[in-house]
N, C-alpha and C. Protein backbone atom coordinates (compact mmCIF):
# COMPACT_ATOMS: atom_id res chain seq x y z
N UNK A 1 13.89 -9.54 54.48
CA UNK A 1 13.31 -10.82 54.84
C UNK A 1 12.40 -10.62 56.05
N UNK A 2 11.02 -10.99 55.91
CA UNK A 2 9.90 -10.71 57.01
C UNK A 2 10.53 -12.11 57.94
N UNK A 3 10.61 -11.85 59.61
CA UNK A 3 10.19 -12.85 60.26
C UNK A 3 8.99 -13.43 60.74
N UNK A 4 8.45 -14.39 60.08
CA UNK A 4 7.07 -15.08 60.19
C UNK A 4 6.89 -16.05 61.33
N UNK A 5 6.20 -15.93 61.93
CA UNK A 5 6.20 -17.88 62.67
C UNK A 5 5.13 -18.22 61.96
N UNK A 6 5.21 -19.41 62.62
CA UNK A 6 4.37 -20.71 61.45
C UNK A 6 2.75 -20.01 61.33
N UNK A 7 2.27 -19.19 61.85
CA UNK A 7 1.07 -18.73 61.93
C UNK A 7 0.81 -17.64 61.61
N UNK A 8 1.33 -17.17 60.62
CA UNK A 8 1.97 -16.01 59.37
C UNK A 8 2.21 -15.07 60.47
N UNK A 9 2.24 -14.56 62.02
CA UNK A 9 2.02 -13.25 62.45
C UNK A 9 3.58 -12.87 62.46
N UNK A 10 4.26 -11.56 62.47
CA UNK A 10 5.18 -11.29 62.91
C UNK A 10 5.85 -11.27 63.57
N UNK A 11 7.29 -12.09 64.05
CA UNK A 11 8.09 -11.53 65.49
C UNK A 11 8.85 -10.24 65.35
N UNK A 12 8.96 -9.99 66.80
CA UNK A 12 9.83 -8.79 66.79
C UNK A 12 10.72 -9.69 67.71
N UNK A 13 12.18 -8.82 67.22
CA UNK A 13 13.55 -10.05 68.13
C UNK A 13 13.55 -9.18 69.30
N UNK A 14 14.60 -9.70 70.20
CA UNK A 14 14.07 -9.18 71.69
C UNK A 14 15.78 -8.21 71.56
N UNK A 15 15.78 -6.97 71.46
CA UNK A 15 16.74 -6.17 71.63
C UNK A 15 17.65 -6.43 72.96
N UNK A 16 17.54 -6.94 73.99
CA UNK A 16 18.33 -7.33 75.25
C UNK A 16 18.76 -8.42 74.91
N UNK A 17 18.12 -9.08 73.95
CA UNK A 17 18.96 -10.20 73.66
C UNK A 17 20.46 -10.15 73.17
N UNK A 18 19.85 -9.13 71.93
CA UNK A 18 21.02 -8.94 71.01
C UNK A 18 22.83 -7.83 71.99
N UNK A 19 21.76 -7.27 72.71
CA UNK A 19 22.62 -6.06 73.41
C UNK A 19 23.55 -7.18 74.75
N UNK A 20 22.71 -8.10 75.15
CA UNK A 20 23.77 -9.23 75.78
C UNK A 20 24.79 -9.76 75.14
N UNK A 21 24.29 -10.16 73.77
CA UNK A 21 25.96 -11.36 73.22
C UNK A 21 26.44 -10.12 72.67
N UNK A 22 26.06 -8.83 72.05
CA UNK A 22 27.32 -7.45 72.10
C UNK A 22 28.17 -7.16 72.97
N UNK A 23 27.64 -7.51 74.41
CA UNK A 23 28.63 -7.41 75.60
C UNK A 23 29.32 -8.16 76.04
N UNK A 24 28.85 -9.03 75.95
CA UNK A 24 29.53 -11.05 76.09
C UNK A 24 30.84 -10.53 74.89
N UNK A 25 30.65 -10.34 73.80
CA UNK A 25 31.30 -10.67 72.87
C UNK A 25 32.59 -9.46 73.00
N UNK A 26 32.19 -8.35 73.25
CA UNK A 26 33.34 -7.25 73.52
C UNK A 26 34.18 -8.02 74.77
N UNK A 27 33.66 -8.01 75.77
CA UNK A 27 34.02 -8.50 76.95
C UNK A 27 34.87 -9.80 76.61
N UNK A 28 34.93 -11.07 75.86
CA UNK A 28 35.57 -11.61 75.33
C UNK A 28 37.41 -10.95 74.73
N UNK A 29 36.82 -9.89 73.99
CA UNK A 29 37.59 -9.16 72.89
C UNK A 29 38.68 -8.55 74.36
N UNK A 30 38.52 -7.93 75.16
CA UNK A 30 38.96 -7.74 76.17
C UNK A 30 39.87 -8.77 76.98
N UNK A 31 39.25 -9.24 77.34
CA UNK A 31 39.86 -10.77 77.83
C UNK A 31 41.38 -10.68 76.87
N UNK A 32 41.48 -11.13 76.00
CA UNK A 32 42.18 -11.39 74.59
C UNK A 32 43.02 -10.75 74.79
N UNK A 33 42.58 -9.45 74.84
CA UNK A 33 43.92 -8.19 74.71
C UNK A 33 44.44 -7.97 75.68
N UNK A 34 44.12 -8.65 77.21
CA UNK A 34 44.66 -8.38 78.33
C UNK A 34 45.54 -9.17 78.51
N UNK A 35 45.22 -10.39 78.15
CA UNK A 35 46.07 -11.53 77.76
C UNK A 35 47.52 -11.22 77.44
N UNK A 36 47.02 -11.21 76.16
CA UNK A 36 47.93 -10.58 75.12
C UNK A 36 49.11 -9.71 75.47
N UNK A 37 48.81 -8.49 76.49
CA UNK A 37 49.72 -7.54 77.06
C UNK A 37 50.07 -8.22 77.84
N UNK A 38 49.64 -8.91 78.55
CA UNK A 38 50.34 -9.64 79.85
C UNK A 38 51.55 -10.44 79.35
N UNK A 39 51.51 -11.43 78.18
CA UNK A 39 52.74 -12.03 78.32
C UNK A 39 53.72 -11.18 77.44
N UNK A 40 53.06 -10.36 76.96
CA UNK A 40 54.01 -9.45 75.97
C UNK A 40 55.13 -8.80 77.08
N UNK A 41 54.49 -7.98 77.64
CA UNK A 41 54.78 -7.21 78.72
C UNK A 41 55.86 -7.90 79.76
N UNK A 42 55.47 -9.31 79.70
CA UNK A 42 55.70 -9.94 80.88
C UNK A 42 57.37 -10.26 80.63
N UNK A 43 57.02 -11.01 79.35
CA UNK A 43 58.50 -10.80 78.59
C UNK A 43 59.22 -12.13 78.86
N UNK A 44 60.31 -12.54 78.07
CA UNK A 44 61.12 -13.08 78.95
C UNK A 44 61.98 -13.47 79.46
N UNK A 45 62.43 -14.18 80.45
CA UNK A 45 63.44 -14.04 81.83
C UNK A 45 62.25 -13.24 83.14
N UNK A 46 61.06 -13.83 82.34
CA UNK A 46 60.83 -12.90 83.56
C UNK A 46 60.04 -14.20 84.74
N UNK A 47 59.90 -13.68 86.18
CA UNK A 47 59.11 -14.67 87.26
C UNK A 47 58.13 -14.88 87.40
N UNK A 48 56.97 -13.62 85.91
CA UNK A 48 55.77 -13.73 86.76
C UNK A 48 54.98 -12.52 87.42
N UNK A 49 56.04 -12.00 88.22
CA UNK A 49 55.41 -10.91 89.10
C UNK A 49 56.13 -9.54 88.15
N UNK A 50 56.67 -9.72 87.24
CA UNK A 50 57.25 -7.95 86.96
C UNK A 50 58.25 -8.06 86.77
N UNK A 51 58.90 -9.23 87.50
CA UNK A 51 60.40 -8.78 88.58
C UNK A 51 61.02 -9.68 86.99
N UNK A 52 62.23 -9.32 87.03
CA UNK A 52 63.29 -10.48 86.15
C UNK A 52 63.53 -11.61 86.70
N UNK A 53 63.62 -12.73 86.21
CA UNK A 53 64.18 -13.92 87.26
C UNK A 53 65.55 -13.63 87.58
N UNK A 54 65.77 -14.26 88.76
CA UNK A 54 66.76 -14.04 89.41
C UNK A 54 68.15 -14.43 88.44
N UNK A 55 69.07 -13.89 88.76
CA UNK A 55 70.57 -14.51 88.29
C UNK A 55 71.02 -15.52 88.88
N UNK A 56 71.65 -16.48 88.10
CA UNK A 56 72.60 -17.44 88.58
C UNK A 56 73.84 -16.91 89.74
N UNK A 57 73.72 -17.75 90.88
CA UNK A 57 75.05 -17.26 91.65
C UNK A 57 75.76 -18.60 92.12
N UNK A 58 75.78 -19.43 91.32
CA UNK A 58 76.74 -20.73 91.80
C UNK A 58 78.18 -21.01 92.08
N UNK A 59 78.89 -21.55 92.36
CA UNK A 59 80.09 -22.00 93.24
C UNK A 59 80.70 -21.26 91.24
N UNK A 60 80.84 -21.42 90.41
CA UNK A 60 81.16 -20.67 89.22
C UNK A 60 81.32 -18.67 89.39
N UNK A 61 80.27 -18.44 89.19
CA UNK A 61 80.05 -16.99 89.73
C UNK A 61 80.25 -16.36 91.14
N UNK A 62 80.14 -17.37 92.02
CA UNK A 62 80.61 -16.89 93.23
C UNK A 62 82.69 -16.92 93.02
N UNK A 63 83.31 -17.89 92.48
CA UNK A 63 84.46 -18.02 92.22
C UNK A 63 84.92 -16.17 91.42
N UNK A 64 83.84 -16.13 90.38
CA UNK A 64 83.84 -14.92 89.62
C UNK A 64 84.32 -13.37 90.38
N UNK A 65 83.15 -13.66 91.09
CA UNK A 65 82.83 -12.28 91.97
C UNK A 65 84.07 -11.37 92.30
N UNK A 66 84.51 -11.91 92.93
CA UNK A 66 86.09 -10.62 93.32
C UNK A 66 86.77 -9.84 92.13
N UNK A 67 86.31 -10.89 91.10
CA UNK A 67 86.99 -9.45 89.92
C UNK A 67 85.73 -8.76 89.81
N UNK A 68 85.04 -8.57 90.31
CA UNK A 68 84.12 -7.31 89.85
C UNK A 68 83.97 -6.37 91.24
N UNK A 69 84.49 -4.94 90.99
CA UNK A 69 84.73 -3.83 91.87
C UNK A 69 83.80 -3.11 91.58
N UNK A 70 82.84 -2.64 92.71
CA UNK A 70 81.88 -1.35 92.95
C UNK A 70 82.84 -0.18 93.52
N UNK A 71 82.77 0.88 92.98
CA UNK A 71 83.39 1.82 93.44
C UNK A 71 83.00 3.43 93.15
N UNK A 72 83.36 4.45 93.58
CA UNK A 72 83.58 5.43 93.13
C UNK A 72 82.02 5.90 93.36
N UNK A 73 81.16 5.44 94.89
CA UNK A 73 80.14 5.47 94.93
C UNK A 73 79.50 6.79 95.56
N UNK A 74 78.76 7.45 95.05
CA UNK A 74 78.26 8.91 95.12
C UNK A 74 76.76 8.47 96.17
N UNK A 75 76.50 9.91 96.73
CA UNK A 75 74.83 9.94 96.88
C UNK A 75 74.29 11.50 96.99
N UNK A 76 73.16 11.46 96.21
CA UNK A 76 72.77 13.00 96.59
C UNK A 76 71.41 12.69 96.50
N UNK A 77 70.88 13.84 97.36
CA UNK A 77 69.43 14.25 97.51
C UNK A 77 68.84 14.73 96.77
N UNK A 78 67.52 15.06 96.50
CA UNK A 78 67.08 15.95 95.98
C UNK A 78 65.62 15.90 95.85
N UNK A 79 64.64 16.44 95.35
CA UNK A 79 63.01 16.58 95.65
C UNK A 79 62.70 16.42 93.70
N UNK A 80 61.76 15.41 93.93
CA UNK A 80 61.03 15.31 92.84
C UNK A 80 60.07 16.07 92.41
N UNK A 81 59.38 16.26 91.33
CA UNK A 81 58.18 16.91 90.95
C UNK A 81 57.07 17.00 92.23
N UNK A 82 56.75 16.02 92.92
CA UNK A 82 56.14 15.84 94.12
C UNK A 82 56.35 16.33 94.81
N UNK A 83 57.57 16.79 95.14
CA UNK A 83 58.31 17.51 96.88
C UNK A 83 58.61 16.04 97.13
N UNK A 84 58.55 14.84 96.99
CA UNK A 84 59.28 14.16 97.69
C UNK A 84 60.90 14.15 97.64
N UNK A 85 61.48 13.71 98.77
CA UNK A 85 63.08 13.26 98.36
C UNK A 85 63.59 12.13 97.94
N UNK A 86 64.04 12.14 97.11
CA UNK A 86 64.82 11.33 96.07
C UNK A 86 66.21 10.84 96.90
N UNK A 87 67.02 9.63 96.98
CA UNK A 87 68.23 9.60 97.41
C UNK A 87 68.75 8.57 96.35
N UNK A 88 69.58 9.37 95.38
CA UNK A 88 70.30 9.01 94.43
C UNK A 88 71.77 8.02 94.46
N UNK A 89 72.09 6.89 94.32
CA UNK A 89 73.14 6.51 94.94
C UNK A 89 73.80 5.78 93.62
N UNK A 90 74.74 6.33 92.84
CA UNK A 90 75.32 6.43 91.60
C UNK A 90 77.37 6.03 92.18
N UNK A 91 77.67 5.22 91.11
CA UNK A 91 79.33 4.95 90.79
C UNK A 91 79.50 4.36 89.84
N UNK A 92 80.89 3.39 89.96
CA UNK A 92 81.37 2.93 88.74
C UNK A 92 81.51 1.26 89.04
N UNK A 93 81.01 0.46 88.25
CA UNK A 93 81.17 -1.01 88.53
C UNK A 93 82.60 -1.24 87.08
N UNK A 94 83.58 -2.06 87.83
CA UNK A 94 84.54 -2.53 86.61
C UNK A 94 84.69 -3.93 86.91
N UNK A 95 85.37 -4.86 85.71
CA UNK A 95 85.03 -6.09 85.56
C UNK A 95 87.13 -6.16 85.32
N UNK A 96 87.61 -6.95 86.35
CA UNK A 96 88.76 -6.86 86.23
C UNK A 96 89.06 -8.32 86.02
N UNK A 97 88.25 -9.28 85.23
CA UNK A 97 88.60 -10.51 85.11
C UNK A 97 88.80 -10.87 83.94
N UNK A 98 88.59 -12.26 83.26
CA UNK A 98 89.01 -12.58 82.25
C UNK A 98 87.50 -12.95 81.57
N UNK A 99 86.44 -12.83 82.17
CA UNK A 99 84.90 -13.27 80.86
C UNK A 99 84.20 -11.91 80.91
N UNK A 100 83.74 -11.83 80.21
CA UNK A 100 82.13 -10.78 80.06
C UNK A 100 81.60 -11.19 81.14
N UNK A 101 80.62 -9.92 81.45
CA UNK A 101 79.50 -10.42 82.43
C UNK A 101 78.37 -9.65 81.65
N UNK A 102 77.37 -10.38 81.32
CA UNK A 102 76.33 -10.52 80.94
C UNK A 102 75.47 -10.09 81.39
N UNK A 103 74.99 -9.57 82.62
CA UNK A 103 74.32 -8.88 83.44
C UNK A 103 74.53 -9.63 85.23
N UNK A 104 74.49 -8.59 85.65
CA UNK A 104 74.55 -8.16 87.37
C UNK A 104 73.22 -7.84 88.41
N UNK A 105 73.44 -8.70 88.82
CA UNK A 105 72.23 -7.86 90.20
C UNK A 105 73.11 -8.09 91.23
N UNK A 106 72.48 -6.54 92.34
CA UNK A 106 73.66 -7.11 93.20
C UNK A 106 72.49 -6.03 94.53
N UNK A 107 72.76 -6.83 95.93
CA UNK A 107 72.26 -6.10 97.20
C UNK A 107 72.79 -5.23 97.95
N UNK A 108 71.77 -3.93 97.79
CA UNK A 108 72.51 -2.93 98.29
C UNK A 108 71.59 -2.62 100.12
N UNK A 109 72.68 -3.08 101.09
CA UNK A 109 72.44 -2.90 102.51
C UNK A 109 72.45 -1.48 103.20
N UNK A 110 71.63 -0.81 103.45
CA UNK A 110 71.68 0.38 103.80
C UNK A 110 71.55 -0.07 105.81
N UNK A 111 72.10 0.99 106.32
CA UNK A 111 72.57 0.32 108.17
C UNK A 111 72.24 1.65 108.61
N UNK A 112 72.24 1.51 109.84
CA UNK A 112 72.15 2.16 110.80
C UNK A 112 73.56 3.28 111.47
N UNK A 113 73.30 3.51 112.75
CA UNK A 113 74.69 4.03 113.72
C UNK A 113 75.54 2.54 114.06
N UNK A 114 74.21 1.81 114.79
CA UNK A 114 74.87 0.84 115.14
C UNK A 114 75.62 -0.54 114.16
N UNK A 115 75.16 -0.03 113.31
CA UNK A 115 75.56 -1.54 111.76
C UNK A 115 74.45 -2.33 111.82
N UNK A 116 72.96 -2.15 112.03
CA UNK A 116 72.44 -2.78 111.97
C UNK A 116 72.02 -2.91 110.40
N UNK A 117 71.09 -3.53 109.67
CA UNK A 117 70.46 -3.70 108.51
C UNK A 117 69.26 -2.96 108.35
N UNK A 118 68.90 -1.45 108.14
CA UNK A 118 67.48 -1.24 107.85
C UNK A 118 66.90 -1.06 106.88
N UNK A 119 67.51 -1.66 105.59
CA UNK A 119 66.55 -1.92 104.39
C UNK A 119 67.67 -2.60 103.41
N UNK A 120 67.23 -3.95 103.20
CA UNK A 120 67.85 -4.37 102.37
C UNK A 120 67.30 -4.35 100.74
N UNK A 121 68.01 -4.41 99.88
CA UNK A 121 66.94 -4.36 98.17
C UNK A 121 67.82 -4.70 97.51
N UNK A 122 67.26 -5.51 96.25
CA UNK A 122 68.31 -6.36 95.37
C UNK A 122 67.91 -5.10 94.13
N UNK A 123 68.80 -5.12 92.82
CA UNK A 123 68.39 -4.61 91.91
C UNK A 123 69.43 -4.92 90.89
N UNK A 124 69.42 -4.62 89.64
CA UNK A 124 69.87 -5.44 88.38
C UNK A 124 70.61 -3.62 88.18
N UNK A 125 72.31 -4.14 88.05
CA UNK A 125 72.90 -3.22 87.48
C UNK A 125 72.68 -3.13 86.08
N UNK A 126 72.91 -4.02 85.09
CA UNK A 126 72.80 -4.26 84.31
C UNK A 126 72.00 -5.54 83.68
N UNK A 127 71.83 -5.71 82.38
CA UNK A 127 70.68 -7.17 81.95
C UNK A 127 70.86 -7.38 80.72
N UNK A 128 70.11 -8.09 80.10
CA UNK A 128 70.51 -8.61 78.99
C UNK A 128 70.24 -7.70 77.52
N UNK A 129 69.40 -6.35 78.38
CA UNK A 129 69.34 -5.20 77.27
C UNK A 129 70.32 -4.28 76.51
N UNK A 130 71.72 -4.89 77.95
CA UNK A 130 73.24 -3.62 77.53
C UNK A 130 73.70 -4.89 77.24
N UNK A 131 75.38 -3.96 76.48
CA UNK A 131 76.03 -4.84 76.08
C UNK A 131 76.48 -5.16 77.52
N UNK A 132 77.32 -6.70 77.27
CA UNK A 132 77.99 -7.06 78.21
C UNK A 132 79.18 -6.33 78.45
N UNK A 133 79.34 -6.40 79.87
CA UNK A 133 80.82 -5.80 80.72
C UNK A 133 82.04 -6.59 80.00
N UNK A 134 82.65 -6.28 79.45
CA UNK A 134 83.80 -6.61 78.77
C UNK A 134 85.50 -6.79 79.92
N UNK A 135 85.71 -7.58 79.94
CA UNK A 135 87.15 -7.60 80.58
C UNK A 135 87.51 -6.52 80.68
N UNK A 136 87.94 -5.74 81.93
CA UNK A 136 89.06 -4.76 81.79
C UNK A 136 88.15 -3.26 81.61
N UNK A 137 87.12 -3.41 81.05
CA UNK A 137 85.85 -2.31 81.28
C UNK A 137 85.15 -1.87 82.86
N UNK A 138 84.85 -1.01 82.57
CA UNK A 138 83.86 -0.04 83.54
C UNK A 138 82.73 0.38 82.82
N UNK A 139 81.79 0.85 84.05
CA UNK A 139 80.42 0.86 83.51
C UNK A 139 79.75 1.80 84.79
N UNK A 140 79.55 2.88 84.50
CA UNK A 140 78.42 4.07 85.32
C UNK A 140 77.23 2.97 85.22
N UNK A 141 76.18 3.55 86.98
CA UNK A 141 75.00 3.30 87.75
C UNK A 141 75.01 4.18 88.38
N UNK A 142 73.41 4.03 88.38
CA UNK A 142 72.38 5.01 88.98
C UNK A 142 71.45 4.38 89.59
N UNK A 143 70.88 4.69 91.37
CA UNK A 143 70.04 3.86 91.65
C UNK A 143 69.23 5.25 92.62
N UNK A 144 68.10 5.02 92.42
CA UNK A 144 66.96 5.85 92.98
C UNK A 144 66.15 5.20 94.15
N UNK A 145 66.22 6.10 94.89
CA UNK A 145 65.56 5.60 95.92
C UNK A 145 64.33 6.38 96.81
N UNK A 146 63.34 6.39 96.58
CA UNK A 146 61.62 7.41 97.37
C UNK A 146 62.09 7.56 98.71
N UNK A 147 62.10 6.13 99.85
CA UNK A 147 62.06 6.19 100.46
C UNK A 147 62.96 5.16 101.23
N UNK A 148 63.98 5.69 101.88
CA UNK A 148 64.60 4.95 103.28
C UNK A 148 64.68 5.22 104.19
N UNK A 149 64.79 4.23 105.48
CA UNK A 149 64.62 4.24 106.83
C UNK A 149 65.03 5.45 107.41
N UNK A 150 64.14 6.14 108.59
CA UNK A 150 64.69 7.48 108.80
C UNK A 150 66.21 6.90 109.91
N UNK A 151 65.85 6.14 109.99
CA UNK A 151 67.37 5.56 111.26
C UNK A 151 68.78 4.75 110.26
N UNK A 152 68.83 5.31 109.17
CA UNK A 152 69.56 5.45 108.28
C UNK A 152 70.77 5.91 108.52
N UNK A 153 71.83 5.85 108.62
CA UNK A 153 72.99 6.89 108.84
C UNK A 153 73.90 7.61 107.89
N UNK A 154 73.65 7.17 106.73
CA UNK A 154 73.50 8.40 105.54
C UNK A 154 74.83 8.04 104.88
N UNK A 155 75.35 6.50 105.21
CA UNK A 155 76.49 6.64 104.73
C UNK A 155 76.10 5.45 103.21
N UNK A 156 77.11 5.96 102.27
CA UNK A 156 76.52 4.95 101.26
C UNK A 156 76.31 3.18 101.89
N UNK A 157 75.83 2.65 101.19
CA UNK A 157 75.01 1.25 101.64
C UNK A 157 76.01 0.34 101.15
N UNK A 158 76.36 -0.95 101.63
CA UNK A 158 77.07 -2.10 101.28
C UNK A 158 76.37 -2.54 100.14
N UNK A 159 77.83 -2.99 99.02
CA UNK A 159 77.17 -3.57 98.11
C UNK A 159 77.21 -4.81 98.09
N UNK A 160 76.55 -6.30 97.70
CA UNK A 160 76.67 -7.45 97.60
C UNK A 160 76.03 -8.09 96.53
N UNK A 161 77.23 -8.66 95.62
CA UNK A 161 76.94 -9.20 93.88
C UNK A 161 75.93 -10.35 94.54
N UNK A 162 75.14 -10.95 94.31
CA UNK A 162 73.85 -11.58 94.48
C UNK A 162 73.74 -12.49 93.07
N UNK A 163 73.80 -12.00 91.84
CA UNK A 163 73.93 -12.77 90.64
C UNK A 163 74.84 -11.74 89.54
N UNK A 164 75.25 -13.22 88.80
CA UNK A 164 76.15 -12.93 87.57
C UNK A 164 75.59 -13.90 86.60
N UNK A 165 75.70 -13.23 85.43
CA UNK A 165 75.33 -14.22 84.00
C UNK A 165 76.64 -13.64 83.34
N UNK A 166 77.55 -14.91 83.38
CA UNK A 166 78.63 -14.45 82.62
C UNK A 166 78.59 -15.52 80.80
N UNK A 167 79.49 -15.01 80.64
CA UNK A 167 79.71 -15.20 78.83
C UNK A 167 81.03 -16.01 79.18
């Protein structure tokens, strides 16, 4: 098909034209798929930022809490692929009550000589990916750590249940 204008001569189309809505239009296509991964990714239970939403810890789960024992808590060093040091802080959580628990986060206080607080961090023992802690069960953790305070005193860190989703 010839393009004519009304005065029989030929146009030629303007190639920057066409090479703009190619880029507009990928750039769109992009958009889409970033999208796309984002809430995929994002998942949910989740806040938003990465993180999981927090656990329930109400006058219920706080009642809960004492049947669940941290124990049998390890730590070792060691150097990653990097040369950095790693401080590994691994035990056994058991559920000595009468419901499932559904998943755990709980704050682990790392102190000083004096008992002060120099890095506090929450983290999810478990979630809604394992099975639940069963009455009367135990359950191995592992928690990794890059970097803590050099005024650290090297003794394992206080633990504090923070949330429970029980069954």
């Amino acid at each position: 098909m010839s393009d004519l204008n009304p005065m029989g001569a030929k146009e030629e189309r303007e190639p920057g034209r066409q090479f703009r809505f190619a880029l507009l239009a990928g750039f769109a296509v992009v958009l889409v798929v970033m999208a796309a991964a984002y809430f995929l990714l994002r998942g949910p239970g989740s806040n938003g930022d990465g993180q999981p939403a927090p656990l329930p810890m109400g006058a219920e789960e706080q009642a809960y809490a004492p049947a669940i024992k941290i124990g049998s808590v390890e730590l070792s060093r060691a150097a990653n692929f990097l040369k950095q040091e790693v401080t590994s802080i691994g035990g056994v959580v058991s559920n000595s009550g009468a419901r499932s628990v559904a998943g755990m986060e709980v704050t682990l206080e790392f102190h000083d000589v004096s008992q002060k607080v120099v890095l506090r961090v929450a983290r999810r023992l478990y979630g809604a990916k394992e099975t639940p802690l069963a009455p009367g069960s135990r359950r191995e953790f592992l928690f990794a750590f890059e970097s803590i305070p050099p005024d650290w005193n090297q003794a394992p860190p206080a633990f504090v249940i923070t949330g429970l989703k029980l069954q």
